[in-house]
C-alpha atoms as a PDB file:
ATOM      1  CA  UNK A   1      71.605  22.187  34.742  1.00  0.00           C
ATOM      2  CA  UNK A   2      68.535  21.508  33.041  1.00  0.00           C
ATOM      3  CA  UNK A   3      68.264  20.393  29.180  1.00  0.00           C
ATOM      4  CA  UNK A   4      64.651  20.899  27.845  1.00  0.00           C
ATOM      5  CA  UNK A   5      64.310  19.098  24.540  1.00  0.00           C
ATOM      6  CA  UNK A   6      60.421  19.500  22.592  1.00  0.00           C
ATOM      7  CA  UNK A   7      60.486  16.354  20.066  1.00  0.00           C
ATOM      8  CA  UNK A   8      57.839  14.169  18.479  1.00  0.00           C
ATOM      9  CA  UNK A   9      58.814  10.667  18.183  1.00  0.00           C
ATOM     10  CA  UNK A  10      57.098  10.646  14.586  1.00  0.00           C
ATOM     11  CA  UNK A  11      60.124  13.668  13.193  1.00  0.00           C
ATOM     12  CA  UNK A  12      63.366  12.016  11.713  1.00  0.00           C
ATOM     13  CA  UNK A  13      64.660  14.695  12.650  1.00  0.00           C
ATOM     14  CA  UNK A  14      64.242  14.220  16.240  1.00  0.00           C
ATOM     15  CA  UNK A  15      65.326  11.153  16.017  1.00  0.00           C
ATOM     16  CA  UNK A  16      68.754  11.975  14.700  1.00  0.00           C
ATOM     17  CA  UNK A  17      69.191  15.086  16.898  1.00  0.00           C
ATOM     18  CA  UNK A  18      68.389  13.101  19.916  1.00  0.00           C
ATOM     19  CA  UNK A  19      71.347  10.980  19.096  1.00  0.00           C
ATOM     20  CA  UNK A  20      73.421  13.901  17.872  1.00  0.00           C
ATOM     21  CA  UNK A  21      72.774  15.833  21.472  1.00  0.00           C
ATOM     22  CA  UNK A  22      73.251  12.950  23.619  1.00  0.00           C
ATOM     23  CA  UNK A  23      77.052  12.213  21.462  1.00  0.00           C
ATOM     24  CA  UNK A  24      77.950  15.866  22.656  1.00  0.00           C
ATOM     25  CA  UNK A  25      76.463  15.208  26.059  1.00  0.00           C
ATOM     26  CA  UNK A  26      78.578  11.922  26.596  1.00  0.00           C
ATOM     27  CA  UNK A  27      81.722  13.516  25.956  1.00  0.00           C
ATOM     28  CA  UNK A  28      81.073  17.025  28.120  1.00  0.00           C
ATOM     29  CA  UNK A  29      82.884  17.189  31.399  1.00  0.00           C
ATOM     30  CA  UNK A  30      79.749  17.612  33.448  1.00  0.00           C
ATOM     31  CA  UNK A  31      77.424  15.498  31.766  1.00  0.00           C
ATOM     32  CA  UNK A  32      76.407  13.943  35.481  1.00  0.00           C
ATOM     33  CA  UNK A  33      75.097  17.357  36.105  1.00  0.00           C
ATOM     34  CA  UNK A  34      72.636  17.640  33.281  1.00  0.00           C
ATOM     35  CA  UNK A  35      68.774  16.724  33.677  1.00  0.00           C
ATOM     36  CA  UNK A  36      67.584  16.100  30.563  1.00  0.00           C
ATOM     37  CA  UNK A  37      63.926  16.683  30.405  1.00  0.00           C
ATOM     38  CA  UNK A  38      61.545  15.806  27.440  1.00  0.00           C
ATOM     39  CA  UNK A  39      58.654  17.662  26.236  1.00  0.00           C
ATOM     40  CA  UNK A  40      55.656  16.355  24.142  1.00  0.00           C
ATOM     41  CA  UNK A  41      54.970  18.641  20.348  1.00  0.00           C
ATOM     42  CA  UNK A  42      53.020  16.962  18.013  1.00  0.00           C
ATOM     43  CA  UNK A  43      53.603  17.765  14.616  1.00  0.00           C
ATOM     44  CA  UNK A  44      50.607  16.947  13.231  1.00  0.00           C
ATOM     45  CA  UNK A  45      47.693  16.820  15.737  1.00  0.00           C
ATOM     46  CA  UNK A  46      45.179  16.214  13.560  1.00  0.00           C
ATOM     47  CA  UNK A  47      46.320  13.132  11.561  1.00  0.00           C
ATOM     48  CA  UNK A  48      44.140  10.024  11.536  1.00  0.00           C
ATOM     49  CA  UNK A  49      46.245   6.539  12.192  1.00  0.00           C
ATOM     50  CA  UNK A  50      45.868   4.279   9.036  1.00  0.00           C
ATOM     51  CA  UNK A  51      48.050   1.049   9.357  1.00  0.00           C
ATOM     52  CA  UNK A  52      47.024   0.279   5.557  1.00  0.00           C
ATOM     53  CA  UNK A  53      48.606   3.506   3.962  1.00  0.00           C
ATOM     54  CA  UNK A  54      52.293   3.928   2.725  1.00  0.00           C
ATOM     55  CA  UNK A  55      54.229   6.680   4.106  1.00  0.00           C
ATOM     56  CA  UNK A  56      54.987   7.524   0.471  1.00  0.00           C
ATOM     57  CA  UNK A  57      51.202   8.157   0.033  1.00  0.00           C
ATOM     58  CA  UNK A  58      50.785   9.781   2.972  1.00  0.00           C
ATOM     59  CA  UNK A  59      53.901  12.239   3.193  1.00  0.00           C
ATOM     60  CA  UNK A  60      53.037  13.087  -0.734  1.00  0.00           C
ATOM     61  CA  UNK A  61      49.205  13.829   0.412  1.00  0.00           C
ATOM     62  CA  UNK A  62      49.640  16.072   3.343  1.00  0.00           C
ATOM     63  CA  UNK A  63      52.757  18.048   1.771  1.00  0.00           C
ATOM     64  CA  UNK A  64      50.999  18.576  -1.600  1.00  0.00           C
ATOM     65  CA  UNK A  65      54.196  16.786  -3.808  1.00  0.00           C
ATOM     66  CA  UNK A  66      54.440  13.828  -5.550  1.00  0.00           C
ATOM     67  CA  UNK A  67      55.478  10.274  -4.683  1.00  0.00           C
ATOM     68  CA  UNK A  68      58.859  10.337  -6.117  1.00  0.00           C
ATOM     69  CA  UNK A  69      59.775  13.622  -4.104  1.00  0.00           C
ATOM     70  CA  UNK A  70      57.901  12.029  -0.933  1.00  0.00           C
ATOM     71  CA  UNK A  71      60.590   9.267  -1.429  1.00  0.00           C
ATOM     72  CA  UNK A  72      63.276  11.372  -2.063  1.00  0.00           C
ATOM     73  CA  UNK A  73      62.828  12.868   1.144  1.00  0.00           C
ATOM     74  CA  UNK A  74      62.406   9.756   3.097  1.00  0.00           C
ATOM     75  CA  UNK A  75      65.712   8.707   1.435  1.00  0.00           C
ATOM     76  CA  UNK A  76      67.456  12.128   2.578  1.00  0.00           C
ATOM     77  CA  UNK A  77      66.552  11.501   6.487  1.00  0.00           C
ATOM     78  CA  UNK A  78      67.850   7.785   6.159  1.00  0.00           C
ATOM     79  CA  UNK A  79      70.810   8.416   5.345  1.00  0.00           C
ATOM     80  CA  UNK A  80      71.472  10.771   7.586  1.00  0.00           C
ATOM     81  CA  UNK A  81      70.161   9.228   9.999  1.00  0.00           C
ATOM     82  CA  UNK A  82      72.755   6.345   9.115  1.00  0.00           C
ATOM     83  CA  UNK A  83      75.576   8.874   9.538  1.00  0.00           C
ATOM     84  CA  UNK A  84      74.615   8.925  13.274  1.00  0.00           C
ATOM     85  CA  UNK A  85      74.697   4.935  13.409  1.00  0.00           C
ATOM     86  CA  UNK A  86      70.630   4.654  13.311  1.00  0.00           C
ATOM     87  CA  UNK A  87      69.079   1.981  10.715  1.00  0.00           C
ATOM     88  CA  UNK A  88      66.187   3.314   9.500  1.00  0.00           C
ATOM     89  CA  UNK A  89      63.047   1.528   8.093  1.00  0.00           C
ATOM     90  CA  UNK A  90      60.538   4.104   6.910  1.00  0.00           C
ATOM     91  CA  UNK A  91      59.046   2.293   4.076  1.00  0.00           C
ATOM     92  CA  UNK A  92      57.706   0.162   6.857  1.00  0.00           C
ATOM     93  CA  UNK A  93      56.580   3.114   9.238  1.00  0.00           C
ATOM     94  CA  UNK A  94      53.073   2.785   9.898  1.00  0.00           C
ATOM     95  CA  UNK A  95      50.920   6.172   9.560  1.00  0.00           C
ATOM     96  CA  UNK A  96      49.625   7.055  13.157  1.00  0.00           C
ATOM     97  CA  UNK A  97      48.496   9.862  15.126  1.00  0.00           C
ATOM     98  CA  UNK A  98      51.127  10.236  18.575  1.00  0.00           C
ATOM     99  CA  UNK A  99      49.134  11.546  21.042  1.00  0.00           C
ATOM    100  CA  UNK A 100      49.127   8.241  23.282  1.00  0.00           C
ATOM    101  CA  UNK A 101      52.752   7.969  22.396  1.00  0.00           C
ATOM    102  CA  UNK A 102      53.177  11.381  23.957  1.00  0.00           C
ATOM    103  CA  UNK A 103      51.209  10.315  27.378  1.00  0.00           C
ATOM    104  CA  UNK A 104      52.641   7.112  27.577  1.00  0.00           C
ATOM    105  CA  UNK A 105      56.262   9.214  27.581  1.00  0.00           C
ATOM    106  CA  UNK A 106      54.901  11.729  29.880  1.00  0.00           C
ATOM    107  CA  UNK A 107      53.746   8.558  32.141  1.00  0.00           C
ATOM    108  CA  UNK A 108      56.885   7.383  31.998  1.00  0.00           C
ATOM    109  CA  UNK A 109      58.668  10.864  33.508  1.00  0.00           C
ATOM    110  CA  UNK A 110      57.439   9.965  36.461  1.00  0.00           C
ATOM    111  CA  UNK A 111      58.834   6.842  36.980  1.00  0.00           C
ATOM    112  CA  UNK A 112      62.378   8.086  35.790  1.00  0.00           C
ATOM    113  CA  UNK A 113      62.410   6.313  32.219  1.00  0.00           C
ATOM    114  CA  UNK A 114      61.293   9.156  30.104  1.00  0.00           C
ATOM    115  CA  UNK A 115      64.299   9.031  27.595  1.00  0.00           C
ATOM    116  CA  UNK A 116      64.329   4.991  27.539  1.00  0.00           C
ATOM    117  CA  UNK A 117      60.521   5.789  26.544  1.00  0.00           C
ATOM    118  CA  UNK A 118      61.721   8.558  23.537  1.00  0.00           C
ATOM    119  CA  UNK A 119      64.360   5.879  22.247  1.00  0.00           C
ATOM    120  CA  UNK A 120      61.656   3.084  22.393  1.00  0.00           C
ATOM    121  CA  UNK A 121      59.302   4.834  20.293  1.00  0.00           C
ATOM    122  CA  UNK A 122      61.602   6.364  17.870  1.00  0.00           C
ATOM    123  CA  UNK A 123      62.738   3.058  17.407  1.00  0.00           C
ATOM    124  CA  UNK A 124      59.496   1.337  17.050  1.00  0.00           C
ATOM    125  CA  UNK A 125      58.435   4.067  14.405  1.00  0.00           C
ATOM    126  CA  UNK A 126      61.344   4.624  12.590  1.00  0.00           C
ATOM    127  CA  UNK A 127      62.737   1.134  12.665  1.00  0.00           C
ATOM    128  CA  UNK A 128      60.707  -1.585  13.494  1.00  0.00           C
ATOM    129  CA  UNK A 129      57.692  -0.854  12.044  1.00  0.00           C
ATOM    130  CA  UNK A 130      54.842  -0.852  14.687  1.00  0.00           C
ATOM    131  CA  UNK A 131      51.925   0.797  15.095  1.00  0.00           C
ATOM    132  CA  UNK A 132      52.744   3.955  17.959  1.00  0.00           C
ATOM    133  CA  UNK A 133      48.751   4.445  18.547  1.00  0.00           C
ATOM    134  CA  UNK A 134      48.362   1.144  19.329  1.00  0.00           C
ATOM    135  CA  UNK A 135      47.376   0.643  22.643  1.00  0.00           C
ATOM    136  CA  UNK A 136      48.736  -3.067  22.827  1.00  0.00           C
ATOM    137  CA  UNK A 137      52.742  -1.927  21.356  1.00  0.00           C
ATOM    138  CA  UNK A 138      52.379   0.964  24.190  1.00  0.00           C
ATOM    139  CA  UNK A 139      51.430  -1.447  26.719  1.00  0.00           C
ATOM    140  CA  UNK A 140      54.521  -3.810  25.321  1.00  0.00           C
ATOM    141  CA  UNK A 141      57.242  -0.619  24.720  1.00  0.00           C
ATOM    142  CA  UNK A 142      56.308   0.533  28.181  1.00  0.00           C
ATOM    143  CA  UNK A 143      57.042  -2.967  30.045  1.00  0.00           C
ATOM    144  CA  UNK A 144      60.017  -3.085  28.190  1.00  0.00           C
ATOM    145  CA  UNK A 145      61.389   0.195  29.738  1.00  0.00           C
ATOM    146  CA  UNK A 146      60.372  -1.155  33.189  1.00  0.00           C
ATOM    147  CA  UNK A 147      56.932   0.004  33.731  1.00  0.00           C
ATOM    148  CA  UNK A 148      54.025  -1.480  35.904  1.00  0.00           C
ATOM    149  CA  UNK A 149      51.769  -3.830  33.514  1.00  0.00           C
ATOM    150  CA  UNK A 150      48.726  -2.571  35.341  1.00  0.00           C
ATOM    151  CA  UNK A 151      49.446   0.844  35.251  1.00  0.00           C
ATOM    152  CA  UNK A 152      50.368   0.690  31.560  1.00  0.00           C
ATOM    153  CA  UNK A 153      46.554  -0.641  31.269  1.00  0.00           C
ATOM    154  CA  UNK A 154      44.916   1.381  33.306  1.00  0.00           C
ATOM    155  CA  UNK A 155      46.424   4.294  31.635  1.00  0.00           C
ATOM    156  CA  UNK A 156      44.863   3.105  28.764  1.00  0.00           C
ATOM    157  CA  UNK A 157      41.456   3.347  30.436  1.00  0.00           C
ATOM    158  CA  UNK A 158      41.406   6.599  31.265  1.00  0.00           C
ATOM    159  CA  UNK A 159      42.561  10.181  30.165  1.00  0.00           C
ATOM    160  CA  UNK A 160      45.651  10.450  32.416  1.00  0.00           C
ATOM    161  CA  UNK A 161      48.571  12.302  31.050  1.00  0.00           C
ATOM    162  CA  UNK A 162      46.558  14.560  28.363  1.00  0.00           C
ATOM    163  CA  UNK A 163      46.879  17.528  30.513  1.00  0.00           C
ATOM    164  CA  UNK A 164      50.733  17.200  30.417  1.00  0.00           C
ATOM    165  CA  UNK A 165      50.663  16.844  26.655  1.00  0.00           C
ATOM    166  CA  UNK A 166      48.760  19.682  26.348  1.00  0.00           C
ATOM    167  CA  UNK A 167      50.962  21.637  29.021  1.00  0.00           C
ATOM    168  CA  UNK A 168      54.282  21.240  27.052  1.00  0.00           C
ATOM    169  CA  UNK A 169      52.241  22.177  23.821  1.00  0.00           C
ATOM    170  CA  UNK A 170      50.996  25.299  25.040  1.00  0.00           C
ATOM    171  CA  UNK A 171      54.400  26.486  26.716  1.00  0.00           C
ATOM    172  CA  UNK A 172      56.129  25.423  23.300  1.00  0.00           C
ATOM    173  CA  UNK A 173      53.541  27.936  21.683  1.00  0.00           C
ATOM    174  CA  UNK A 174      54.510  30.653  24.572  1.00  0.00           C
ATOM    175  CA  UNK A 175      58.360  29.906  23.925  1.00  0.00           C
ATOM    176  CA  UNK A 176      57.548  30.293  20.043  1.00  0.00           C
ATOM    177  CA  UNK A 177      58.796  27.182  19.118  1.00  0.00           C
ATOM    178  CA  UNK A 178      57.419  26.122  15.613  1.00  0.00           C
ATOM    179  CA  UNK A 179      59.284  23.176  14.799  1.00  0.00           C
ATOM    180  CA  UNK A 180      61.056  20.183  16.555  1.00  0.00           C
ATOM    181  CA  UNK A 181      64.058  19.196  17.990  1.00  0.00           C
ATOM    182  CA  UNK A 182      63.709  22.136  20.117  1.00  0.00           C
ATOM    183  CA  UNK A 183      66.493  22.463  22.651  1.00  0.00           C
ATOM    184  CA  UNK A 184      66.511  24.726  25.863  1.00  0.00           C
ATOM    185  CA  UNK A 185      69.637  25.089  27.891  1.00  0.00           C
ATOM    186  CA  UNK A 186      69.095  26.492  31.273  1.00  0.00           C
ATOM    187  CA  UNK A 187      65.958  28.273  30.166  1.00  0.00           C
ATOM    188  CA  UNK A 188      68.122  30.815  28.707  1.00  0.00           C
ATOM    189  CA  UNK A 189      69.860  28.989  24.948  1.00  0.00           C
ATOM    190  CA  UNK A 190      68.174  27.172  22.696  1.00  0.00           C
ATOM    191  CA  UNK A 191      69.133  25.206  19.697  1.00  0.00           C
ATOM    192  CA  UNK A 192      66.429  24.812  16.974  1.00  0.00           C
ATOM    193  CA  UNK A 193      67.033  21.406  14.727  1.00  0.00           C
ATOM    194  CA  UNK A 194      69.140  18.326  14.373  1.00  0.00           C
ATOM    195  CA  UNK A 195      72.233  20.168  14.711  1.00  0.00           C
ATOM    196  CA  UNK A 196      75.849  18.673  14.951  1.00  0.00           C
ATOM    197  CA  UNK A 197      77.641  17.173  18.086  1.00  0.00           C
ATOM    198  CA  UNK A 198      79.797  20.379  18.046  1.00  0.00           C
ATOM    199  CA  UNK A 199      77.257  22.772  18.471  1.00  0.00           C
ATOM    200  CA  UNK A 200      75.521  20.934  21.026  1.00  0.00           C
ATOM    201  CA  UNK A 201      79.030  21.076  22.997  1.00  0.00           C
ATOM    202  CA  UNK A 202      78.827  24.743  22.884  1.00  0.00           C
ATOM    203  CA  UNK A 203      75.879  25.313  23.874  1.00  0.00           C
ATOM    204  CA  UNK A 204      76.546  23.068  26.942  1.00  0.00           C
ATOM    205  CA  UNK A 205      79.164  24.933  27.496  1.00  0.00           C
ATOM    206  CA  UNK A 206      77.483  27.941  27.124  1.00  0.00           C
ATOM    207  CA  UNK A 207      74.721  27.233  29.267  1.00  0.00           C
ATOM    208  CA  UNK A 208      77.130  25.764  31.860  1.00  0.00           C
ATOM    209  CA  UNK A 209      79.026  28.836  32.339  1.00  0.00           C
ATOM    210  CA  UNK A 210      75.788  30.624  33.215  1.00  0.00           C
ATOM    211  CA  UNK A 211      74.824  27.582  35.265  1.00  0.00           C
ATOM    212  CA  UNK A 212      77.795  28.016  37.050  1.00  0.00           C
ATOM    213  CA  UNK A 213      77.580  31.501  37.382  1.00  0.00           C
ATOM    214  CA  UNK A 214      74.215  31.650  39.034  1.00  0.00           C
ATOM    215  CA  UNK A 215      75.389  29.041  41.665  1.00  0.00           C
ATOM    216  CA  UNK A 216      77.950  31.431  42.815  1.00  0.00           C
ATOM    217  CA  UNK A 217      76.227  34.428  44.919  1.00  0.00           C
ATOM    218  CA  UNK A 218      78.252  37.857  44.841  1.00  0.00           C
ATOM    219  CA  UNK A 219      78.706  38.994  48.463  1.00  0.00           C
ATOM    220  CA  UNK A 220      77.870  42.905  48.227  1.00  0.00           C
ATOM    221  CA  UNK A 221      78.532  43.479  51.683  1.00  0.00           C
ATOM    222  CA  UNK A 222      79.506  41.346  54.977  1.00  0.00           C
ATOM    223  CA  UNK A 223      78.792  41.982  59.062  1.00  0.00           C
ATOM    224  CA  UNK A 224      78.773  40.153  61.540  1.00  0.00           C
ATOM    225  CA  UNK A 225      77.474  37.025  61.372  1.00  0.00           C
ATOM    226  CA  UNK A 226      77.318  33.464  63.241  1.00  0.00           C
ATOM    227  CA  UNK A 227      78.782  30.092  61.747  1.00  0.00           C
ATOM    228  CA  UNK A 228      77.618  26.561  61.419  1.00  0.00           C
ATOM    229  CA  UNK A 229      79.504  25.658  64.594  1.00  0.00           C
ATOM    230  CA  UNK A 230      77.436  28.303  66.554  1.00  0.00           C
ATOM    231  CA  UNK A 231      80.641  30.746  66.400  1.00  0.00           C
ATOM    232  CA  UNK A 232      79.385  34.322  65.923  1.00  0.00           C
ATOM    233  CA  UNK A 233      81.578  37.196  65.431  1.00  0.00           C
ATOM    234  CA  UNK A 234      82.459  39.517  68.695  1.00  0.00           C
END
């Protein structure tokens, strides 16, 4: 069963949900079974990468509020991001535009590390301070996932990977999906935020059952018929 997730790796709150989702995945009884796939959503296309700005300064420019409630809310993800064992470091978070972090993860798909790429990036944001636009920390997060040096670099020269970006945008915009986390369970239940473990287990139960359901076909009606081991019915 597939498990579509739309995220940004700039959102706290994708952060934390991420970890929250995979907690429920870990302990469901068919979590071999489950593709998880991850979609690129930017939450703020537009924004221009300054490495000199606080993310006090920016958070309280772009939402219209002051600095104190810009830190306030900074101070509200952190700790819950804590609850889910994540150490976060916003005051150091550099203020960058994730486009490139979104092709380098959609790069990374298709060589099987996407969600090593997701956790990478989160935690270079969130945690560790580096710039995400930075075509040099892309280069290094994506070697350290496994990926080809040269084909980190020539990615770098050239526009490959902004159709995909663009791709999961525009189906998140068909699906209706306005914010992220975003989850999709067998194209059929979705979960909208960083909910807790135990609604993730239900809705991978949920979308299991129906899973399940679909790989059993009904047999309306039955003639005669030959088998595997070329026995046909007289």
């Amino acid at each position: 069963m597939k498990v579509d997730i739309w995220s940004d790796v700039r959102c706290p709150f994708c952060y934390i949900g991420k970890h929250k989702f995979e907690k429920a995945l870990q302990e469901f009884s068919q979590k071999e079974h489950i593709e998880v796939v991850w979609h690129s959503f930017e939450l703020d296309p537009y924004i221009k990468t300054d490495a000199g700005k606080s993310i006090y300064d920016h958070l309280a420019e772009n939402k219209g509020i002051s600095r104190q409630q810009a830190e306030q809310m900074v101070a509200y993800s952190t700790r819950m991001a804590d609850e889910v064992g994540l150490k976060f470091n916003q005051e150091r978070s550099v203020v960058a535009n994730s486009f490139n972090a979104h092709r380098l993860i959609q790069f990374a798909k298709t060589k099987g590390p996407g969600n090593e790429a997701e956790e990478r990036l989160f935690k270079a944001y969130f945690e560790e301070g580096k710039n995400i636009d930075d075509k040099a920390v892309l280069i290094q997060t994506g070697i350290a996932i496994g990926l080809d040096k040269k084909e980190l670099e020539d990615l770098w020269s050239s526009d490959a990977f902004e159709k995909e970006v663009r791709e999961d945008e525009s189906a998140a915009q068909r699906i209706g999906i306005h914010g992220v986390p975003f989850f999709v369970f067998d194209q059929k239940y979705a979960v909208s935020g960083a909910q807790s473990p135990e609604v993730f287990s239900e809705a991978l139960e949920q979308g299991w059952s129906e899973y399940e359901k679909k790989q059993n076909l009904v047999i309306l009606e039955e003639g005669k018929s030959c088998s595997v081991d070329g026995n046909c019915d007289l």
